[in-house]
Protein backbone atom coordinates (compact mmCIF):
# COMPACT_ATOMS: atom_id res chain seq x y z
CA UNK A 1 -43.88 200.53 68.64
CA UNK A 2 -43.09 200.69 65.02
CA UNK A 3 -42.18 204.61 65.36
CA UNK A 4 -39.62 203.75 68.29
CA UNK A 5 -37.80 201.54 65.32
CA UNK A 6 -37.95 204.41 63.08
CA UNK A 7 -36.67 206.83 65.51
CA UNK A 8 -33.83 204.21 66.39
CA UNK A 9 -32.95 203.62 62.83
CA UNK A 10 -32.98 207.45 62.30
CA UNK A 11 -30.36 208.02 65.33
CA UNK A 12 -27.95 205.08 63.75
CA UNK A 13 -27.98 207.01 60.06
CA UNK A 14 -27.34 210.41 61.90
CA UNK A 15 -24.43 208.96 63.91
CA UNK A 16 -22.98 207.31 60.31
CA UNK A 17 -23.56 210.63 59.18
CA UNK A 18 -21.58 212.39 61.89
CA UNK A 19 -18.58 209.74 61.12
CA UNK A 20 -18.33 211.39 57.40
CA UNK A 21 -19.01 207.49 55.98
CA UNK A 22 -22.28 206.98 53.90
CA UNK A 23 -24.39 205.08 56.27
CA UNK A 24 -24.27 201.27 56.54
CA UNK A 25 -20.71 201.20 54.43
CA UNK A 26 -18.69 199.03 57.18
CA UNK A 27 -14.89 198.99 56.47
CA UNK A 28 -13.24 195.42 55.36
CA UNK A 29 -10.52 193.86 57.73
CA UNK A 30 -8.75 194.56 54.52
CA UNK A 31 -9.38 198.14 54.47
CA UNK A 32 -8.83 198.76 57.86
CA UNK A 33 -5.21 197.25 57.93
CA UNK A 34 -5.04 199.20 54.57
CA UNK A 35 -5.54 202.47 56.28
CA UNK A 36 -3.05 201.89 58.96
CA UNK A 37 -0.16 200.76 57.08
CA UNK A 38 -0.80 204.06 54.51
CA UNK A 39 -0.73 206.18 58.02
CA UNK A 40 2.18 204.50 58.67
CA UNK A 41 3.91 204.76 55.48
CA UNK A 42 8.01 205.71 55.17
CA UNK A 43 8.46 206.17 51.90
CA UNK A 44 12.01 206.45 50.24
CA UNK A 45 12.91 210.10 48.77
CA UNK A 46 12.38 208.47 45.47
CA UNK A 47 8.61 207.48 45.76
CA UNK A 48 5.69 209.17 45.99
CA UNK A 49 1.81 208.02 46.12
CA UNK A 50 -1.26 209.52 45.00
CA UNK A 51 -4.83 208.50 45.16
CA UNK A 52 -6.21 209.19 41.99
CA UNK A 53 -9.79 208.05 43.07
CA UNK A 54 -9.37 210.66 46.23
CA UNK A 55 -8.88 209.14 49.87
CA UNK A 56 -11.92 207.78 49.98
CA UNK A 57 -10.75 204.98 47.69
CA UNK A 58 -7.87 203.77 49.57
CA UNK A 59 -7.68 200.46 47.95
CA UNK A 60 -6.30 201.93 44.53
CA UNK A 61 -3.67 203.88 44.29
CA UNK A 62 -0.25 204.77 42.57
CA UNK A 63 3.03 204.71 43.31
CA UNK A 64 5.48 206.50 41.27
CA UNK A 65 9.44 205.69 41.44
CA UNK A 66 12.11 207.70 40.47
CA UNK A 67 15.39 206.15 41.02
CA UNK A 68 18.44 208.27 41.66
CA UNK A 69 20.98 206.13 40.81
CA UNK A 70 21.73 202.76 38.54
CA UNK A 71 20.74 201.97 35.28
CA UNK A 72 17.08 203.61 35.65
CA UNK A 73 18.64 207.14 37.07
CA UNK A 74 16.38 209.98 35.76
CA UNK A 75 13.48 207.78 34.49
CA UNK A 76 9.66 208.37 35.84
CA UNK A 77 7.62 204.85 36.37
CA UNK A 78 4.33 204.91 37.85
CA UNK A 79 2.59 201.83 39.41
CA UNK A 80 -1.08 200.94 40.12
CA UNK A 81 -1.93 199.04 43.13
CA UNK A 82 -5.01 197.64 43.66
CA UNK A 83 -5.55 195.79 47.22
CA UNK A 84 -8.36 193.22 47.53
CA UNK A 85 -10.41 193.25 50.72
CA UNK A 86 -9.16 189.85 51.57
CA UNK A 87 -5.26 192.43 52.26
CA UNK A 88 -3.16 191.30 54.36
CA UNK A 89 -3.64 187.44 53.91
CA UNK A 90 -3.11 188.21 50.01
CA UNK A 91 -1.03 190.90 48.11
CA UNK A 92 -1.84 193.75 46.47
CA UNK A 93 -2.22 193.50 42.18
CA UNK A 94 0.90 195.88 41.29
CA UNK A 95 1.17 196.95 37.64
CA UNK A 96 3.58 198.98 35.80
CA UNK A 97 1.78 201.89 33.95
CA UNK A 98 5.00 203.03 32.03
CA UNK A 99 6.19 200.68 29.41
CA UNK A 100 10.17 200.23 30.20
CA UNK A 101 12.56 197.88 29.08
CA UNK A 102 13.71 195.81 32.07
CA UNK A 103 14.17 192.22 32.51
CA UNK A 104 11.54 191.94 35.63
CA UNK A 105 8.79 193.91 34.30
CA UNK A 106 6.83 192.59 31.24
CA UNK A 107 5.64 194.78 28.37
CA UNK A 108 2.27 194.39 29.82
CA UNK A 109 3.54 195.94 33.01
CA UNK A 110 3.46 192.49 35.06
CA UNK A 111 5.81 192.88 37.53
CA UNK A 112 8.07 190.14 39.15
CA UNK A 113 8.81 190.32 42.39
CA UNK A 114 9.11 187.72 44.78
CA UNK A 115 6.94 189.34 47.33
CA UNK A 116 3.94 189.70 45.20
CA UNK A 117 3.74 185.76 44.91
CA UNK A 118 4.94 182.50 46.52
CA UNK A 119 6.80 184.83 49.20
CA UNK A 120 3.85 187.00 50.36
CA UNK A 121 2.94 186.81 54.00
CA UNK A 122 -0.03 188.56 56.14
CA UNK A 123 3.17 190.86 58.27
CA UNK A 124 4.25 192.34 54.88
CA UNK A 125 2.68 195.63 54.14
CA UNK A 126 2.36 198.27 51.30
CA UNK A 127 5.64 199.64 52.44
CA UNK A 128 7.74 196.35 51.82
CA UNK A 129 6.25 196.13 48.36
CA UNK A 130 7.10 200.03 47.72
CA UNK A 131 11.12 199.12 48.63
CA UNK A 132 11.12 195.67 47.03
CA UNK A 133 10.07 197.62 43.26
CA UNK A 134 12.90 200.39 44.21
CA UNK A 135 15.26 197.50 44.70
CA UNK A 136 14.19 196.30 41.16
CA UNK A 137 15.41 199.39 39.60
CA UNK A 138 18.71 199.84 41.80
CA UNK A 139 19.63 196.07 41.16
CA UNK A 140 17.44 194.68 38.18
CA UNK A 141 17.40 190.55 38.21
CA UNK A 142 18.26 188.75 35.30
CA UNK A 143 17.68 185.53 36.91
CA UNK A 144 13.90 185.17 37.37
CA UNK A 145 12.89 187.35 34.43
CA UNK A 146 9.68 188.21 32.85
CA UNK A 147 11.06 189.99 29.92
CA UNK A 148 13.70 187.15 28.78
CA UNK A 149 15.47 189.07 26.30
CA UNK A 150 16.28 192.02 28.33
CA UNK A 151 17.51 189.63 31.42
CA UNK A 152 19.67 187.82 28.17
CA UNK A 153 20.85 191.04 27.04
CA UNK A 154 21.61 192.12 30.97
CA UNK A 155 23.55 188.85 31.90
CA UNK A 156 25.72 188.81 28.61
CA UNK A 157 26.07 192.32 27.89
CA UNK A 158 25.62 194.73 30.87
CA UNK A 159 26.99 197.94 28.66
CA UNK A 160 24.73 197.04 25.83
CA UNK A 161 21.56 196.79 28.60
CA UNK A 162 22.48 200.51 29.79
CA UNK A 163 22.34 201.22 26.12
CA UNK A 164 19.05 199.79 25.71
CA UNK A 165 17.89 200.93 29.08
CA UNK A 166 18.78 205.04 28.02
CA UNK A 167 17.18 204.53 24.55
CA UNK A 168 13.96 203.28 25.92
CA UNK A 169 13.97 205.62 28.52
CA UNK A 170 14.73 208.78 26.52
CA UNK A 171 11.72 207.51 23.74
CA UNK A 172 13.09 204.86 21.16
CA UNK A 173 12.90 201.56 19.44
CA UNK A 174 14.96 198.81 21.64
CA UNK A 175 14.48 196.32 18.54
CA UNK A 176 11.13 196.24 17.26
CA UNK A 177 9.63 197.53 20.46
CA UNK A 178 9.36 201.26 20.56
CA UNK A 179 9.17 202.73 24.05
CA UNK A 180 7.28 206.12 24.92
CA UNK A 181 10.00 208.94 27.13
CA UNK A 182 9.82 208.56 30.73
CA UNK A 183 13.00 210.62 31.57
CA UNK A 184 12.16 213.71 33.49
């Protein structure tokens, strides 16, 4: 008797085997609704994602946005994304990786966007968050800022922001804040 549960237990590892996933790993709802909105992915020409971790890491990932036109035109940013396994009834952590002067992104690389908080719902996907930060860089809001000064300096002085925006972008001091290049 004990042998049959041995030889059962040894058939269920061999067909987890077969599957390519390490036996016993089940996948989260999150990472199952993960998987199909990536497969389902329609990025804009300006975005591109990699999986640093490789694919079998789905829940972290980067997104990297180059915007081809506005005030960002020509500059690189890169996000991280990290998706809990609780996705789609909560969004996904986004963080700026490149340090850029712009009135919804902190210097910390907090990012605001509505989306991300109080207007998050389980139908959103990776793909609405990916458009909603290319939005941010075609049409940058200086009404519900994270970085005050630069939303001050956008509302009062638009020519002065592109000013700001090229120096940080090209690798310079925008005050007492210097900013590493990110043109490409």
């Amino acid at each position: 008797m004990i042998k049959l549960f041995k030889i059962k237990d040894q058939k269920k590892d061999d067909a987890g085997n077969a599957n390519g996933r390490p036996v016993g790993k089940k996948q989260s709802a999150g990472e199952l609704r993960l998987h199909k909105d990536i497969s389902e992915l329609n990025l804009p020409k300006t975005t591109t994602i990699s999986f640093p971790n490789g694919k079998d890491d789905l829940m972290n990932f980067e997104v990297v946005v180059r915007p081809d036109e506005g005030y960002y035109l020509g500059g690189m940013f890169v996000f991280s994304f990290q998706v809990s396994p609780s996705y789609p009834y909560e969004p996904p952590k986004v963080k700026c990786k490149t340090k850029v002067y712009h009135p919804n992104i902190d210097l910390e690389g907090n990012v605001c966007l509505n989306i991300l908080r109080e207007d998050w719902k389980p139908v959103l996907n990776i793909n609405t968050v990916i458009y909603g930060l290319n939005h941010l860089f075609m049409d940058p809001n200086d009404e519900d800022p994270l970085n005050h000064d630069a939303a001050a300096v956008l509302r009062s002085n638009p020519k002065l922001f592109e000013s700001n925006v090229r120096r940080a972008m090209s690798g310079g001091y925008v005050g007492q804040i210097y900013f590493p290049r990110c043109c490409v």
